[in-house]
Structures are given as structure tokens and as C-alpha cells.
C-alpha atoms as a PDB file:
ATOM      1  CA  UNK A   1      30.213 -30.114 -51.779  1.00  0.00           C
ATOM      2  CA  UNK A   2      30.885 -33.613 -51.063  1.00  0.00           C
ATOM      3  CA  UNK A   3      28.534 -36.197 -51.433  1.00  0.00           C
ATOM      4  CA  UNK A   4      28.394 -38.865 -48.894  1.00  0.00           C
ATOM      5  CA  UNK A   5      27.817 -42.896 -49.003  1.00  0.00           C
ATOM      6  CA  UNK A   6      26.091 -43.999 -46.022  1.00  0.00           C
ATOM      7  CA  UNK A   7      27.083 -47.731 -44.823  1.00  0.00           C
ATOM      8  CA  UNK A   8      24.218 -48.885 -42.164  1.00  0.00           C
ATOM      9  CA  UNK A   9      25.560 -51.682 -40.476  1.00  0.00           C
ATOM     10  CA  UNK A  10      25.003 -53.880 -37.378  1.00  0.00           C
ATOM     11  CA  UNK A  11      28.259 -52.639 -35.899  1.00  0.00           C
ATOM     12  CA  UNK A  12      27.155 -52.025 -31.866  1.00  0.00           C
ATOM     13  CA  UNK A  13      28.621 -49.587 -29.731  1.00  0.00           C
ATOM     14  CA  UNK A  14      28.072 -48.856 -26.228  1.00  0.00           C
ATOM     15  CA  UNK A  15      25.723 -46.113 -27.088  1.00  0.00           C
ATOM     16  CA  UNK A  16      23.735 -48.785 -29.402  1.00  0.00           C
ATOM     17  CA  UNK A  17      23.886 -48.866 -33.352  1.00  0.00           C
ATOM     18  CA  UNK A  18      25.612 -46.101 -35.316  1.00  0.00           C
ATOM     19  CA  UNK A  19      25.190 -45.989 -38.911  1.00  0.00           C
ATOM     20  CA  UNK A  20      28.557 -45.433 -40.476  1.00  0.00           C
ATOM     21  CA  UNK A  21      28.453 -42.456 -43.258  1.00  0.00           C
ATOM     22  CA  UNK A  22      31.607 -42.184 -45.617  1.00  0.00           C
ATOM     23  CA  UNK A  23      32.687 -39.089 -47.621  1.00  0.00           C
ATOM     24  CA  UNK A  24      32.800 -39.675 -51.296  1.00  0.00           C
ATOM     25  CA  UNK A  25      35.957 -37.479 -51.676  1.00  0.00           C
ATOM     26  CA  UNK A  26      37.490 -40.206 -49.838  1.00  0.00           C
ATOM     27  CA  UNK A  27      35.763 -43.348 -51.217  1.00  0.00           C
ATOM     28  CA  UNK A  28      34.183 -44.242 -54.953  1.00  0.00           C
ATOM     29  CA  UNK A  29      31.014 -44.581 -55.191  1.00  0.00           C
ATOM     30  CA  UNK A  30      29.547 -47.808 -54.081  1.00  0.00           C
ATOM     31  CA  UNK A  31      25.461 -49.019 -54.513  1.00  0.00           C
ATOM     32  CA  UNK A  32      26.385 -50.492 -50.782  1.00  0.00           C
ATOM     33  CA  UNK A  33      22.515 -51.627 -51.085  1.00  0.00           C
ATOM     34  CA  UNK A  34      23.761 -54.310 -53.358  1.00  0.00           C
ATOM     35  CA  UNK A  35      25.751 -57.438 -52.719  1.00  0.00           C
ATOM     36  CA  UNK A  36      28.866 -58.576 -54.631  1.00  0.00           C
ATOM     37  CA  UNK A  37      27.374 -60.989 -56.727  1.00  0.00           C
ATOM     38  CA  UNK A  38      24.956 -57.734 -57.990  1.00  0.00           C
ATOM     39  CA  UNK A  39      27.897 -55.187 -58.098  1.00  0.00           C
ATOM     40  CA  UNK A  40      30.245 -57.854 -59.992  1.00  0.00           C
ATOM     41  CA  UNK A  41      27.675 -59.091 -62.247  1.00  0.00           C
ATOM     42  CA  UNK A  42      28.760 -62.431 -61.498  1.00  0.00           C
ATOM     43  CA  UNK A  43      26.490 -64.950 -60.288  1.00  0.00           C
ATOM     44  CA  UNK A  44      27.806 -68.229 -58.536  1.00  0.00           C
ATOM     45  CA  UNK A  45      25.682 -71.464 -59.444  1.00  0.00           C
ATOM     46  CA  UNK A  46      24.422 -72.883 -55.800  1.00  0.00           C
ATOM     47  CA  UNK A  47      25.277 -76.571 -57.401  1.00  0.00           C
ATOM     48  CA  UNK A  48      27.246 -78.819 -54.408  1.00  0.00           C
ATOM     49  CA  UNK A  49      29.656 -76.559 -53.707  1.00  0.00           C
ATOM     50  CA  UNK A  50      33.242 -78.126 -52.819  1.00  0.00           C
ATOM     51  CA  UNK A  51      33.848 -77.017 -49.253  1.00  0.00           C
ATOM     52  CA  UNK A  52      31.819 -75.091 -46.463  1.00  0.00           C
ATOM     53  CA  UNK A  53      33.722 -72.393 -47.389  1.00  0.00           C
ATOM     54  CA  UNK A  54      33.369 -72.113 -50.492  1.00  0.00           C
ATOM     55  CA  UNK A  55      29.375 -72.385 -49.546  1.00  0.00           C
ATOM     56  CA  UNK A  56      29.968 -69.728 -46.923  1.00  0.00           C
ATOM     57  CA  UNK A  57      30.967 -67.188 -49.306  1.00  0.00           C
ATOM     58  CA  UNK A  58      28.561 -68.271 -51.889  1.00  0.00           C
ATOM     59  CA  UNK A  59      26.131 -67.174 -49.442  1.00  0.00           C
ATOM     60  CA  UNK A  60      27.853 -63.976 -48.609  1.00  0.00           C
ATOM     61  CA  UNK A  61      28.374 -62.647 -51.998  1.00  0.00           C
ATOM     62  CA  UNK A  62      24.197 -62.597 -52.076  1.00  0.00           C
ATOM     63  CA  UNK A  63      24.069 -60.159 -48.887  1.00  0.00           C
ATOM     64  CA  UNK A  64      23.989 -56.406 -49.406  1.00  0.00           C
ATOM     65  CA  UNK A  65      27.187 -54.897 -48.766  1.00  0.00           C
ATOM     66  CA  UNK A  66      25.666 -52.257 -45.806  1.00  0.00           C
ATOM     67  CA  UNK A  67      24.291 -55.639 -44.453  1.00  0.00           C
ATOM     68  CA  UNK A  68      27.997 -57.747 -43.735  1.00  0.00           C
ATOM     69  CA  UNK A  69      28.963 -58.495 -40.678  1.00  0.00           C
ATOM     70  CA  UNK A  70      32.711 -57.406 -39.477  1.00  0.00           C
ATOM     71  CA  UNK A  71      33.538 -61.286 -39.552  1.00  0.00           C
ATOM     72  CA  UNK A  72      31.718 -61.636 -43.169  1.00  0.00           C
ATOM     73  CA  UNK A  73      33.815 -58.678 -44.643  1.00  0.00           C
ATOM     74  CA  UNK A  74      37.290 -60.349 -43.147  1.00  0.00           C
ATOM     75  CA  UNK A  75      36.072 -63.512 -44.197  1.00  0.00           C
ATOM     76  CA  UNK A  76      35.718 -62.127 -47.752  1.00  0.00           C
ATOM     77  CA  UNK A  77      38.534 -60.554 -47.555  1.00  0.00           C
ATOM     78  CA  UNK A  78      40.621 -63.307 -46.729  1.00  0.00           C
ATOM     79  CA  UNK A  79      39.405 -64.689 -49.884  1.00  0.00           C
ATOM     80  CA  UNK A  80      40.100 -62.133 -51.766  1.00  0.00           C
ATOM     81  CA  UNK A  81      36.309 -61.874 -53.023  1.00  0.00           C
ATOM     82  CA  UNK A  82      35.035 -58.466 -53.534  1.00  0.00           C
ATOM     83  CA  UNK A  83      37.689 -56.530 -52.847  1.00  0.00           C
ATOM     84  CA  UNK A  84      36.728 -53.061 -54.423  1.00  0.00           C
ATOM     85  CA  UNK A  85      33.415 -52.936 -52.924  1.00  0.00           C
ATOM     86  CA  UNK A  86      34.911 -53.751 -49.401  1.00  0.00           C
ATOM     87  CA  UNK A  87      37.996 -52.063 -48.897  1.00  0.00           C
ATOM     88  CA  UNK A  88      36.011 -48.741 -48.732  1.00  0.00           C
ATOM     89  CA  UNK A  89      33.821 -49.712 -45.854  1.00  0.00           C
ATOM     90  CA  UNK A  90      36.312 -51.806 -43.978  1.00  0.00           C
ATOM     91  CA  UNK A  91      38.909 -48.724 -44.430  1.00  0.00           C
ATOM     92  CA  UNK A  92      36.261 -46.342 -42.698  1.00  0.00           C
ATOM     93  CA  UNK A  93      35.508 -49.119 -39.818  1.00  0.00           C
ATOM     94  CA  UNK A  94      39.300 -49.229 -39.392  1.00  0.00           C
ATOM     95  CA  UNK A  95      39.173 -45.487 -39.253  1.00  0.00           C
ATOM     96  CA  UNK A  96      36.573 -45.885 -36.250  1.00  0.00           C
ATOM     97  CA  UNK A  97      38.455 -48.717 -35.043  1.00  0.00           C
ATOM     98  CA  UNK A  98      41.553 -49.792 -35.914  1.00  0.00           C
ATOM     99  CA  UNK A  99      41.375 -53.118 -33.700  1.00  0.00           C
ATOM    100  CA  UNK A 100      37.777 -54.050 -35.704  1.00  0.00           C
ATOM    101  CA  UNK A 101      37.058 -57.802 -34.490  1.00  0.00           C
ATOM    102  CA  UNK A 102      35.634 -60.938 -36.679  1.00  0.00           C
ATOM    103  CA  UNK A 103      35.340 -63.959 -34.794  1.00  0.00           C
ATOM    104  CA  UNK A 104      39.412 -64.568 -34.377  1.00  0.00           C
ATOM    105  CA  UNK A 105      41.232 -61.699 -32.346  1.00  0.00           C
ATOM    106  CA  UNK A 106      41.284 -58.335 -31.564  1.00  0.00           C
ATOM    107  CA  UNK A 107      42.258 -56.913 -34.980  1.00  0.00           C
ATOM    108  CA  UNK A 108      41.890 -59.438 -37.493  1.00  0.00           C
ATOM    109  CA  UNK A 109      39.909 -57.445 -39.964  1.00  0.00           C
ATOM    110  CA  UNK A 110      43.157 -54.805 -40.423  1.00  0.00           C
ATOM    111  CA  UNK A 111      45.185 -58.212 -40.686  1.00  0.00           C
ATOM    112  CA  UNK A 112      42.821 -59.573 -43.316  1.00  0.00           C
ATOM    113  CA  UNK A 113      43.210 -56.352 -45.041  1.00  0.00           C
ATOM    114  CA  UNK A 114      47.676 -56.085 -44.627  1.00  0.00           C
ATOM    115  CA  UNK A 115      47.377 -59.773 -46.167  1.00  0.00           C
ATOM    116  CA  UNK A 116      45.932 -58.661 -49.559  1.00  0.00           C
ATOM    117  CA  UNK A 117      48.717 -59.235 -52.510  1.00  0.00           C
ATOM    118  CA  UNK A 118      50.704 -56.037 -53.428  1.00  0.00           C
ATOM    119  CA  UNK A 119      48.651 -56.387 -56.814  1.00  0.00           C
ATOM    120  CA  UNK A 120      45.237 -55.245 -55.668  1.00  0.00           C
ATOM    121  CA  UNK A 121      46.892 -52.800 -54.272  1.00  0.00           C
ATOM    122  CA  UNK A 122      48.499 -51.573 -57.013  1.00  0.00           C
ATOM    123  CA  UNK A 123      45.659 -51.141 -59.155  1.00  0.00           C
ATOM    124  CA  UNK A 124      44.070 -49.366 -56.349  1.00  0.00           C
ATOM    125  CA  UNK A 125      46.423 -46.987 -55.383  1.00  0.00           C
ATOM    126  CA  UNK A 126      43.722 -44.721 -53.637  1.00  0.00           C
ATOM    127  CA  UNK A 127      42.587 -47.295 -51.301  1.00  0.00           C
ATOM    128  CA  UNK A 128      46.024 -48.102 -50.603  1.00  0.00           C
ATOM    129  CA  UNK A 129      47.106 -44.462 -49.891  1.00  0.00           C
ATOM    130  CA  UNK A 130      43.889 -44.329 -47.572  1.00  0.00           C
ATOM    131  CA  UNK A 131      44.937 -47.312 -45.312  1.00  0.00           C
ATOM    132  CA  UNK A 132      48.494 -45.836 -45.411  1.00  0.00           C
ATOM    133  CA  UNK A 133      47.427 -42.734 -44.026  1.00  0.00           C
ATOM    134  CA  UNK A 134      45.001 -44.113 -41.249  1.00  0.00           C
ATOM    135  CA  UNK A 135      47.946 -47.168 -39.996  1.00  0.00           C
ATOM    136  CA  UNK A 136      50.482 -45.016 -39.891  1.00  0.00           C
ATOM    137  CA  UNK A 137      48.286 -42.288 -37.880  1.00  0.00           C
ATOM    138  CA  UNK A 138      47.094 -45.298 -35.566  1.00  0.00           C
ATOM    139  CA  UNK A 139      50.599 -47.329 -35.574  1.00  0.00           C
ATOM    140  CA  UNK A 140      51.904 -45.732 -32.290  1.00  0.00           C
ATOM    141  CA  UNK A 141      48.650 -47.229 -30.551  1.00  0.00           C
ATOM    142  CA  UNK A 142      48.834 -50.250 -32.106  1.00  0.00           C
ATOM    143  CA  UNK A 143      52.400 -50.463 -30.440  1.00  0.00           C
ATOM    144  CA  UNK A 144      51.612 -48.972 -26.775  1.00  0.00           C
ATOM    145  CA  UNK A 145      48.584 -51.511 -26.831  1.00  0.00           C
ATOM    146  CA  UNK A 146      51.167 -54.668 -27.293  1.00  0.00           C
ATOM    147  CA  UNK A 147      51.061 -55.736 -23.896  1.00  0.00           C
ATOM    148  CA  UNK A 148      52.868 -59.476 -23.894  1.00  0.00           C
ATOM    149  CA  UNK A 149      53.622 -59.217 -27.598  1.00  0.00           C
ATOM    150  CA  UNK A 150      49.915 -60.016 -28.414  1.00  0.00           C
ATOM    151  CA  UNK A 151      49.810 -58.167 -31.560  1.00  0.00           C
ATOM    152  CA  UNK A 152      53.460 -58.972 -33.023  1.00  0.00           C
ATOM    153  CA  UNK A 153      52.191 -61.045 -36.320  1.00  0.00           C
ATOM    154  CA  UNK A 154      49.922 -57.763 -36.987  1.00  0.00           C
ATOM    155  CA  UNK A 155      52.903 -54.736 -36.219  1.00  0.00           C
ATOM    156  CA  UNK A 156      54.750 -57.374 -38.354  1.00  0.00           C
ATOM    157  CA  UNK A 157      52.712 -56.868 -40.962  1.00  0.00           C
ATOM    158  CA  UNK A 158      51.696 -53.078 -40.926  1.00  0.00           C
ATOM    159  CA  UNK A 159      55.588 -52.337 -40.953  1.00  0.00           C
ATOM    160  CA  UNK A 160      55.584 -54.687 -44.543  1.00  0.00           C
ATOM    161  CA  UNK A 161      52.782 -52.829 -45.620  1.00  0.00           C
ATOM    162  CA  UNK A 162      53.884 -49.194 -45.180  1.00  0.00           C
ATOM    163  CA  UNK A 163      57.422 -50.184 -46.398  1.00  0.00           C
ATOM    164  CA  UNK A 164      55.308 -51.214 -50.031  1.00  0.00           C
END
């Protein structure tokens, strides 16, 4: 019997909220009622921090995972902070929702994700084989929704990641 992770998060639909509840067989086991900072033991000092961003995702890494907002995970992501305690839950709200929306475009959070260097993925070869699995099962609706070429920079690169 599997036991299951269960990500409550403010993702609306247009019934209302839906908690999100992953399989363990398919993710590892993740305290998603911590934040980063907490699961990475690794606490940033709050001293004048050089940029807004770098403030930004100070603040972020203090926020329980189940807590981060679509745009906060691609954020993070697109800072490569936290990756192993993300990828999980952003790889089951790409399962829900393969065009997942920060604050950019339709999509960005799978784009945030098909950006991250070949050698996170490598040492996470699971994760990998999960996002595999779920673009390539998604990739001929990705393409029928391309109306005007809107979403050539993100086919461009799903077909780099599934030829990795």
C-alpha cells in the first residue's frame, strides 16, 4: 500500500480549492509542512541583501513548501533554489496542468522546470524520468494548442529536454 504526501495549496479551480495529494511510489518523501531553509538546514542571514531578488527568495525559502504560490515555486526554480523539495510538487501540478501559470505566460512553470541544467537532472534521475513521462504524454497538446506560434520557445525546449 502506498503512502501518500498531501500538498495543500492555494491553487483555485473553478470548483474552488483542491488540495493536491501525491503518491509516494511516485515522489520521495517530503515534510511539505516545512520550508527550504528548514528542509536544507541552511539558514540565510536577513543582513542587506544585494538585490530584490535575492530578498525575494530570502523570503521564500522561510514559507512552507504546501504554502508556495505557482509563481513562488517558478521563481525558485528559476533560481535553482530548492530544487529537490520542488520538483515533486511542481511535477504533480504539471500533471494537473501542464500549462501551470506564474505571473509571466501560460506555461512558464514547465519552462522554469525544462531550463534546469542537465546536472540536477542527472542526479535525480527519478524526477527526470517522471517529467519525461508526463511531457511526452502531454506534448501532442502542447502542439495542437500553438495557435500563432505562441508557445515555440517552450516546444523548443521540451523537444531538448526529451532528446537528454
Amino acid at each position: 500500500m502506498a503512502c501518500c504526501i498531501n500538498f495543500e495549496t492555494s491553487l483555485t479551480y473553478t470548483s474552488g480549492v483542491k488540495p493536491l495529494t501525491l503518491c509516494a511510489t511516485l515522489l520521495p518523501m517530503i515534510d511539505n509542512t516545512k520550508s527550504i531553509e528548514q528542509l536544507e538546514n541552511d539558514f540565510w542571514k536577513d543582513n542587506d541583501p544585494p538585490t530584490r531578488l535575492v530578498e525575494k527568495c530570502s523570503q521564500l525559502r522561510k514559507i512552507p513548501i504546501q504554502n508556495l504560490t505557482i509563481e513562488q515555486i517558478r521563481l525558485l526554480i528559476g533560481q535553482n533554489i530548492g530544487l529537490p523539495f520542488l520538483i515533486p510538487k511542481t511535477i504533480y501540478i504539471l500533471k494537473s496542468n501542464i500549462f501551470a501559470e506564474g505571473d509571466l505566460y501560460e506555461g512558464d512553470l514547465l519552462k522554469s522546470v525544462l531550463d534546469i541544467k542537465e546536472d540536477f537532472w542527472e542526479s535525480h534521475l527519478d524526477l527526470k524520468s517522471q517529467l519525461r513521462k508526463i511531457v511526452a504524454d502531454k506534448i501532442d497538446y502542447i502542439e495542437r494548442k500553438n495557435e500563432n506560434n505562441i508557445h515555440r520557445q517552450l516546444l523548443k525546449s521540451i523537444h531538448s529536454f526529451l532528446q537528454n
